[in-house]
N, C-alpha and C. Protein backbone atom coordinates (compact mmCIF):
# COMPACT_ATOMS: atom_id res chain seq x y z
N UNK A 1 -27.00 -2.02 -27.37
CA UNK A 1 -25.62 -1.66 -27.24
C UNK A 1 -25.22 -1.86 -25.78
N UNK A 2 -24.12 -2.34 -25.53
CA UNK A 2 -23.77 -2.79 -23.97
C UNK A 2 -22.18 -2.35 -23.67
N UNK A 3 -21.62 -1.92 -23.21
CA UNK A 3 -20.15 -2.17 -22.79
C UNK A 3 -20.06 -3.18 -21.42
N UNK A 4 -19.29 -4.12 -21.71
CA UNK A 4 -18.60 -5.01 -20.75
C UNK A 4 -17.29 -4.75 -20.50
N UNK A 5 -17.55 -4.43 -19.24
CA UNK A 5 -16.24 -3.86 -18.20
C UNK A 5 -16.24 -4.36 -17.42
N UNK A 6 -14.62 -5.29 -17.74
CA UNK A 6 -13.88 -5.96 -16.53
C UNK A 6 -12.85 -5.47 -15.80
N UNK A 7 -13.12 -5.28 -14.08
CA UNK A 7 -12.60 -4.16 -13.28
C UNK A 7 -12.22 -4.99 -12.02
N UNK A 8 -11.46 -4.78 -11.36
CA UNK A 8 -11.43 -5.04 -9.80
C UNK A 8 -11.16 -3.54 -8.84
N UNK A 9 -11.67 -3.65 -7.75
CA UNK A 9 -11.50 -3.04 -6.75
C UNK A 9 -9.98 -2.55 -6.69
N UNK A 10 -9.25 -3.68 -6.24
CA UNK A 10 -7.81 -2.91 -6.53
C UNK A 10 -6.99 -2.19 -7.67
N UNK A 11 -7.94 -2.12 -8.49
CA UNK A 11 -7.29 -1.75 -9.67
C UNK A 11 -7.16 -0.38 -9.67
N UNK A 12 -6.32 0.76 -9.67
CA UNK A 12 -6.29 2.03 -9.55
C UNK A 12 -7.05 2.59 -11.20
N UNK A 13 -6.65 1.86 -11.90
CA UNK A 13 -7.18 2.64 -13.34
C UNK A 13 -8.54 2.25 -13.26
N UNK A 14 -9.19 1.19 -12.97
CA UNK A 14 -10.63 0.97 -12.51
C UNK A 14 -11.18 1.78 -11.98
N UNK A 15 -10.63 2.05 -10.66
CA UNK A 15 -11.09 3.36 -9.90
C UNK A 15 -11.28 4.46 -10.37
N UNK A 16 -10.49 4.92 -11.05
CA UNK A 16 -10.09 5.94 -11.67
C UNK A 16 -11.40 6.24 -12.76
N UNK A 17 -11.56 5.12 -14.04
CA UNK A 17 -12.45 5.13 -14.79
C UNK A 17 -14.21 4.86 -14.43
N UNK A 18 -14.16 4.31 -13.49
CA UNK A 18 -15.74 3.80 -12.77
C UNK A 18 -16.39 5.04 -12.88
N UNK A 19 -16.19 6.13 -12.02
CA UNK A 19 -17.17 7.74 -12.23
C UNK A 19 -17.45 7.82 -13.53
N UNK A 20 -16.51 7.41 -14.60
CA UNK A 20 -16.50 7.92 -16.23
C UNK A 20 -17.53 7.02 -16.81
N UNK A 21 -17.71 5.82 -15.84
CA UNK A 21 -18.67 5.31 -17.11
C UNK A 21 -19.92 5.18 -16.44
N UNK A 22 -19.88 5.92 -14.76
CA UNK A 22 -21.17 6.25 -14.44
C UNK A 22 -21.51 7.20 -15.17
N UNK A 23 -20.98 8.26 -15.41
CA UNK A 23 -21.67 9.50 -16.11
C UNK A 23 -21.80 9.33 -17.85
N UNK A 24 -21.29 8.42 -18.37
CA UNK A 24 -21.44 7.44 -19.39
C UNK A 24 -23.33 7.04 -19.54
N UNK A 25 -23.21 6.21 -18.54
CA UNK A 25 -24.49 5.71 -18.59
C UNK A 25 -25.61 6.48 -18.04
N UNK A 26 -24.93 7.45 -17.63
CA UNK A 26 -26.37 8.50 -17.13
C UNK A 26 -26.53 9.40 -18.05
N UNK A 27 -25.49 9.53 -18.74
CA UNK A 27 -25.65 10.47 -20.13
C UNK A 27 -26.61 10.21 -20.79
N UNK A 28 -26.50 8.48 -21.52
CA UNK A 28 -27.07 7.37 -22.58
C UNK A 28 -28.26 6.96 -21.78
N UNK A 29 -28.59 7.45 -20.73
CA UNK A 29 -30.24 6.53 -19.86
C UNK A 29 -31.33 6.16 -20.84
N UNK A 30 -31.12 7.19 -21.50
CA UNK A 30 -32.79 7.26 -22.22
C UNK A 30 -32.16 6.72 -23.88
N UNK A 31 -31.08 6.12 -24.02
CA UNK A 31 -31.11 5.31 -24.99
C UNK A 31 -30.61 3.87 -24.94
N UNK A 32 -30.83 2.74 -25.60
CA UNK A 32 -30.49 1.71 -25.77
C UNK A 32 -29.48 1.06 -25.76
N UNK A 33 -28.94 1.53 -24.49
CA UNK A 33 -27.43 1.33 -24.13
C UNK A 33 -27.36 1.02 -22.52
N UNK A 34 -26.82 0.05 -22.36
CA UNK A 34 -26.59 -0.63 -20.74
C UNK A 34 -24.75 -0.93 -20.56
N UNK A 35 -24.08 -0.52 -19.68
CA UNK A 35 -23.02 -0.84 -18.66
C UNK A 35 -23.24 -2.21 -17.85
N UNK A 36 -22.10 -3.44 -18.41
CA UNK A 36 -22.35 -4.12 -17.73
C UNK A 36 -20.99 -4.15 -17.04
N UNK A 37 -20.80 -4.19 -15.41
CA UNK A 37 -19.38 -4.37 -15.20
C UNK A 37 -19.16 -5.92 -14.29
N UNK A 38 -18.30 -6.06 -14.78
CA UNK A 38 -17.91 -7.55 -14.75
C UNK A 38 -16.45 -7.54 -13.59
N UNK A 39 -16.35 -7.70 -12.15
CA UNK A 39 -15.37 -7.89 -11.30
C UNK A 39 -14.70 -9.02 -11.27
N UNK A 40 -13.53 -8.71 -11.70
CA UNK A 40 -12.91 -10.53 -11.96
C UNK A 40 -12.51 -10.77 -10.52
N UNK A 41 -12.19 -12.29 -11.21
CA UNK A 41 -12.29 -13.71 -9.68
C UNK A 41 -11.50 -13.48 -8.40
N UNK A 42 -10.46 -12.92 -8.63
CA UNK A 42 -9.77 -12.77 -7.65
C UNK A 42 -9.96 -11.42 -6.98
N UNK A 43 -11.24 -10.46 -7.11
CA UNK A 43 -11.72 -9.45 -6.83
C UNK A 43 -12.67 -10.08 -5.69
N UNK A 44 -12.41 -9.61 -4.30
CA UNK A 44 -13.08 -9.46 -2.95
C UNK A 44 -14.44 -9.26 -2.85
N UNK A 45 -14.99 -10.28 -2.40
CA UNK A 45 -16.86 -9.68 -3.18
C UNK A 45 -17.06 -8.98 -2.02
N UNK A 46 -16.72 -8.97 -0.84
CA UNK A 46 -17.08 -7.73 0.20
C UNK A 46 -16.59 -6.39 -0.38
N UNK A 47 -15.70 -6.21 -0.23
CA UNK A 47 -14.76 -4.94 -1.21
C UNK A 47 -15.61 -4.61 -2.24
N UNK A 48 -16.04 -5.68 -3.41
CA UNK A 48 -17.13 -5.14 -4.43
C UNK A 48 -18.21 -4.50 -3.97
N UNK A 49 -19.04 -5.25 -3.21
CA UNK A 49 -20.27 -4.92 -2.43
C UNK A 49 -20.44 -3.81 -2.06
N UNK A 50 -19.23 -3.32 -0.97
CA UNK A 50 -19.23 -2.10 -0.55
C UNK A 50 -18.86 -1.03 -1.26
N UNK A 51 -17.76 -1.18 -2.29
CA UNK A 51 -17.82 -0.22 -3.85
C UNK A 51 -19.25 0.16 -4.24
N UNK A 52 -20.08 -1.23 -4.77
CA UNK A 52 -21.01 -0.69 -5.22
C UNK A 52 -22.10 -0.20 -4.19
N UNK A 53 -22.15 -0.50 -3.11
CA UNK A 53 -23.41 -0.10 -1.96
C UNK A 53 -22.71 1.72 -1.74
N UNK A 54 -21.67 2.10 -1.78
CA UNK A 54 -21.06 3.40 -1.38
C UNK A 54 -21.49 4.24 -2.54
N UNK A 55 -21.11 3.65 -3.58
CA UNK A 55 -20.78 4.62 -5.23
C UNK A 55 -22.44 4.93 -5.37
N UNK A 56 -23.49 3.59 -5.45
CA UNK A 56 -24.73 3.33 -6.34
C UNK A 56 -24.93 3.52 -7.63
N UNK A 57 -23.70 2.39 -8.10
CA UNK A 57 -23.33 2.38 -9.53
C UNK A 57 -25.06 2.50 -10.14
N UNK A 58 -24.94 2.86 -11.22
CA UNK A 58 -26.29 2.39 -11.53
C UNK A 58 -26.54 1.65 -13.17
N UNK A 59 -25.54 0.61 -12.87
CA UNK A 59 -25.67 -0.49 -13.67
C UNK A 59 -25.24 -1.73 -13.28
N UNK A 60 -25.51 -2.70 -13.95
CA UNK A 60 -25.63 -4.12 -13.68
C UNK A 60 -24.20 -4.77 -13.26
N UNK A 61 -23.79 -5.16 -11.76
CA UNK A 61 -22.74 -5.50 -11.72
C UNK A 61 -22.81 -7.29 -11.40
N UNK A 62 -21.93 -7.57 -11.47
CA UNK A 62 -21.59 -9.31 -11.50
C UNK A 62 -20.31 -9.58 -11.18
N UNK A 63 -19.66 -10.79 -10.18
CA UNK A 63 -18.57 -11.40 -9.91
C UNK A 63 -18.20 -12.49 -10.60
N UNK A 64 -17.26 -12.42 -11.48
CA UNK A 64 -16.66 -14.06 -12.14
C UNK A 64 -16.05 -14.56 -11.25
N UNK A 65 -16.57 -15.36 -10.65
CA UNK A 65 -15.97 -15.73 -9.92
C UNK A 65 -15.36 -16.92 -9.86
N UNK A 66 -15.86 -17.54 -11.31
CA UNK A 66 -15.41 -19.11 -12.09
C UNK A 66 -14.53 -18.38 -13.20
N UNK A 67 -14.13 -17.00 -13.81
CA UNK A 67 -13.60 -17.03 -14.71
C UNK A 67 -14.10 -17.15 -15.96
N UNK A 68 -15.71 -17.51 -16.12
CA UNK A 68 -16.72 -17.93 -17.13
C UNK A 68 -16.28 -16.53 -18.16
N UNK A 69 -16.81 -15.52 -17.45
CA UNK A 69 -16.91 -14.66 -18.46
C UNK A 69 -15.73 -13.96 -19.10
N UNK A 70 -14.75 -13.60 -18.16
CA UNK A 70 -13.83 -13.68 -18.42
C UNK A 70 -12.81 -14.22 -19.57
N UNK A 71 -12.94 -15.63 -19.29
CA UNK A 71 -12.64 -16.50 -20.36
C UNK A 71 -13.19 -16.07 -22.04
N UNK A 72 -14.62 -16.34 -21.60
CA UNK A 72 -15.49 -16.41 -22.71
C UNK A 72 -15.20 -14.91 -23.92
N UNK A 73 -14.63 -13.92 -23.00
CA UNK A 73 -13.50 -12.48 -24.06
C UNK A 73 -12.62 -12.35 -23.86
N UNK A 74 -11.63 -13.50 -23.68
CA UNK A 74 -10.56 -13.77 -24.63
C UNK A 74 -9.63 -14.20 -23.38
N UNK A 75 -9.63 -14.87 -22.36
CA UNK A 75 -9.49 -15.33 -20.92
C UNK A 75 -8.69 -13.64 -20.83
N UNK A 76 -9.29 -12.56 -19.93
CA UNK A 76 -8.83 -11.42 -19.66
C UNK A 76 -7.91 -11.55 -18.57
N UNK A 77 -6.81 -10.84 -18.68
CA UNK A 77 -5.85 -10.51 -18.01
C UNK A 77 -5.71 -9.16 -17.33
N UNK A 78 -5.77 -8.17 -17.91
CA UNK A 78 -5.16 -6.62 -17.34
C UNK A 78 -6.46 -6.10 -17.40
N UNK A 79 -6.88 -5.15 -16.65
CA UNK A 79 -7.80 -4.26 -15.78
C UNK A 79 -7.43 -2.83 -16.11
N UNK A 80 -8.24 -1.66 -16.44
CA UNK A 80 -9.83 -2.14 -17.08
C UNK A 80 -9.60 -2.98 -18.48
N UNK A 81 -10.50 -3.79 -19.22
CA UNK A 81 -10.67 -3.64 -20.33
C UNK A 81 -12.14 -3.79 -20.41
N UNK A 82 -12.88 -2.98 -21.20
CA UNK A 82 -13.87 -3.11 -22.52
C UNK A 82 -14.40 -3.82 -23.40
N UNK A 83 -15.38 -4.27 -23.81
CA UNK A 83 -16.05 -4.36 -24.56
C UNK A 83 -17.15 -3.88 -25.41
N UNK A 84 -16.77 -3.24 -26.25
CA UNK A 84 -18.22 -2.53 -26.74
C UNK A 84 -19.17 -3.64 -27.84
N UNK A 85 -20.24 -3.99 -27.15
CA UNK A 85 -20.76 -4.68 -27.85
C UNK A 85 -22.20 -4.45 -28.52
N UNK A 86 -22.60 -4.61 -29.84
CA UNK A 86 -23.29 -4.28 -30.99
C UNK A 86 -24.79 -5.27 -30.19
N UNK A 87 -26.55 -4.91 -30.70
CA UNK A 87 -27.35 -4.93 -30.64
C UNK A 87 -27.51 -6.74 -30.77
N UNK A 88 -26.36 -7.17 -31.10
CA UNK A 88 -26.59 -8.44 -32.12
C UNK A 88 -25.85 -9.47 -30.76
N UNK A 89 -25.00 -8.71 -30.25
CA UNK A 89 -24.19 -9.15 -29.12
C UNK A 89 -22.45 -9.60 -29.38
N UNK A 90 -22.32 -8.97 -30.67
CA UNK A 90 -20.84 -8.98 -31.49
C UNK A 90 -20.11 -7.95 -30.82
N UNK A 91 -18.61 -8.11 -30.73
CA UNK A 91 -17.71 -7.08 -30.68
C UNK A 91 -17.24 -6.19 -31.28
N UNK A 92 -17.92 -5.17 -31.14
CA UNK A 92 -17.80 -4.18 -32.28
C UNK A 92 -16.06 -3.25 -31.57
N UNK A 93 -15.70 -2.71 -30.27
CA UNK A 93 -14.40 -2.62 -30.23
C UNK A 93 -13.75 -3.10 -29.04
N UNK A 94 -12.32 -3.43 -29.07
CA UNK A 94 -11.92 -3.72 -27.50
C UNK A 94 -11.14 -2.43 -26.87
N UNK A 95 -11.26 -2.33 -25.71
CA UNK A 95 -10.43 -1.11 -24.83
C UNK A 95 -9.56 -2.34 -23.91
N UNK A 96 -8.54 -1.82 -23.75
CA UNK A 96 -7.79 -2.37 -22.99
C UNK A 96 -7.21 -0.90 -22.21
N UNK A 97 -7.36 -0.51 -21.03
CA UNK A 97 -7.28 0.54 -20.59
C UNK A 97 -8.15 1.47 -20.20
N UNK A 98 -8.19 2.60 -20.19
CA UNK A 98 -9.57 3.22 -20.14
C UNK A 98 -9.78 4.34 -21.40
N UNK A 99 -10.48 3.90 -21.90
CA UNK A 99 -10.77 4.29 -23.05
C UNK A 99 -11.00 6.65 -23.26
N UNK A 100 -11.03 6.67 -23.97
CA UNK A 100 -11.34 8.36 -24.00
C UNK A 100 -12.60 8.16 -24.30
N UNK A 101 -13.39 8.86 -23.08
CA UNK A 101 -14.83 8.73 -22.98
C UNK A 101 -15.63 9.39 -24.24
N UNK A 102 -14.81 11.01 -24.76
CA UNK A 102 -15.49 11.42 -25.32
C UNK A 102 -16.00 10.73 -27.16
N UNK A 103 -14.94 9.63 -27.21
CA UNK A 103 -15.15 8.94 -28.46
C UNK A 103 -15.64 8.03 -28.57
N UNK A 104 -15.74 6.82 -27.05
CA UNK A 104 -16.32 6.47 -26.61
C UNK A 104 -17.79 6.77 -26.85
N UNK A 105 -18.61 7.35 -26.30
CA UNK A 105 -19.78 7.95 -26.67
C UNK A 105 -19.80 8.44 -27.70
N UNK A 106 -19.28 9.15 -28.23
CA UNK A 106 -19.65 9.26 -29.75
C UNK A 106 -19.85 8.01 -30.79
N UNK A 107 -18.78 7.05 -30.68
CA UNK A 107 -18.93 5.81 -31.74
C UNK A 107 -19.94 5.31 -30.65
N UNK A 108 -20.93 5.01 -29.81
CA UNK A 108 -22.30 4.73 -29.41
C UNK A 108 -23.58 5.02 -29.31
N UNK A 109 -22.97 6.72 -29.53
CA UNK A 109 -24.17 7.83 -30.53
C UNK A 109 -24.36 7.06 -31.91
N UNK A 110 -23.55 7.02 -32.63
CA UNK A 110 -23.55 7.02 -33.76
C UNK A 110 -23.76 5.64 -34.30
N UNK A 111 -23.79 4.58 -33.13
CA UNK A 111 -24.32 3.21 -33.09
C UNK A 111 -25.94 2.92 -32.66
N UNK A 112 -25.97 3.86 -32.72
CA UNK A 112 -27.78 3.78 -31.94
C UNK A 112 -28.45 4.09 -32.99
């Protein structure tokens, strides 16, 4: 189980949601579930860097910086959005926004 979260630095609702899905993934550690966050292209990779060197996200971050991935779910536009994606690597839901954590985790409880 993975969520793909595409965020930028300037994004205030990004900001806003980032703590939520650290404590997300520190909740889920010990189950089969990874945070991947995905900083789109026009996101400052110094600015990222130092986000993540300050915060110590503690999941897997990456810069599109071609737009690859981006593209590849559905060419993304607005910040945050989500992906919750299934064992298989399917889209099981999209968030466009920041999702309510507490259901959030529950439909990933209940996916495990």
């Amino acid at each position: 189980m993975v969520l793909v979260n595409f965020w930028a630095t300037t994004c205030t609702g990004c900001m806003a949601e980032m703590p939520k899905l650290v404590a997300l993934q520190q909740k889920l550690q010990s189950q089969p579930y990874k945070t991947l966050a995905v900083a789109m292209s026009y996101d400052d990779r110094a600015r990222i860097d130092h986000y993540v060197a300050r915060t110590g996200l503690p999941f897997i971050v990456t810069h599109d910086t071609t737009d690859q991935i981006s593209e590849a779910f559905g060419d993304i536009q607005l910040t945050p959005t989500s992906f919750l994606l299934d064992k298989e690597g399917r889209i099981i839901q999209r968030y466009v926004g920041e999702p309510d954590m507490a259901t959030l985790e529950a439909k990933i409880r209940s996916l495990i």
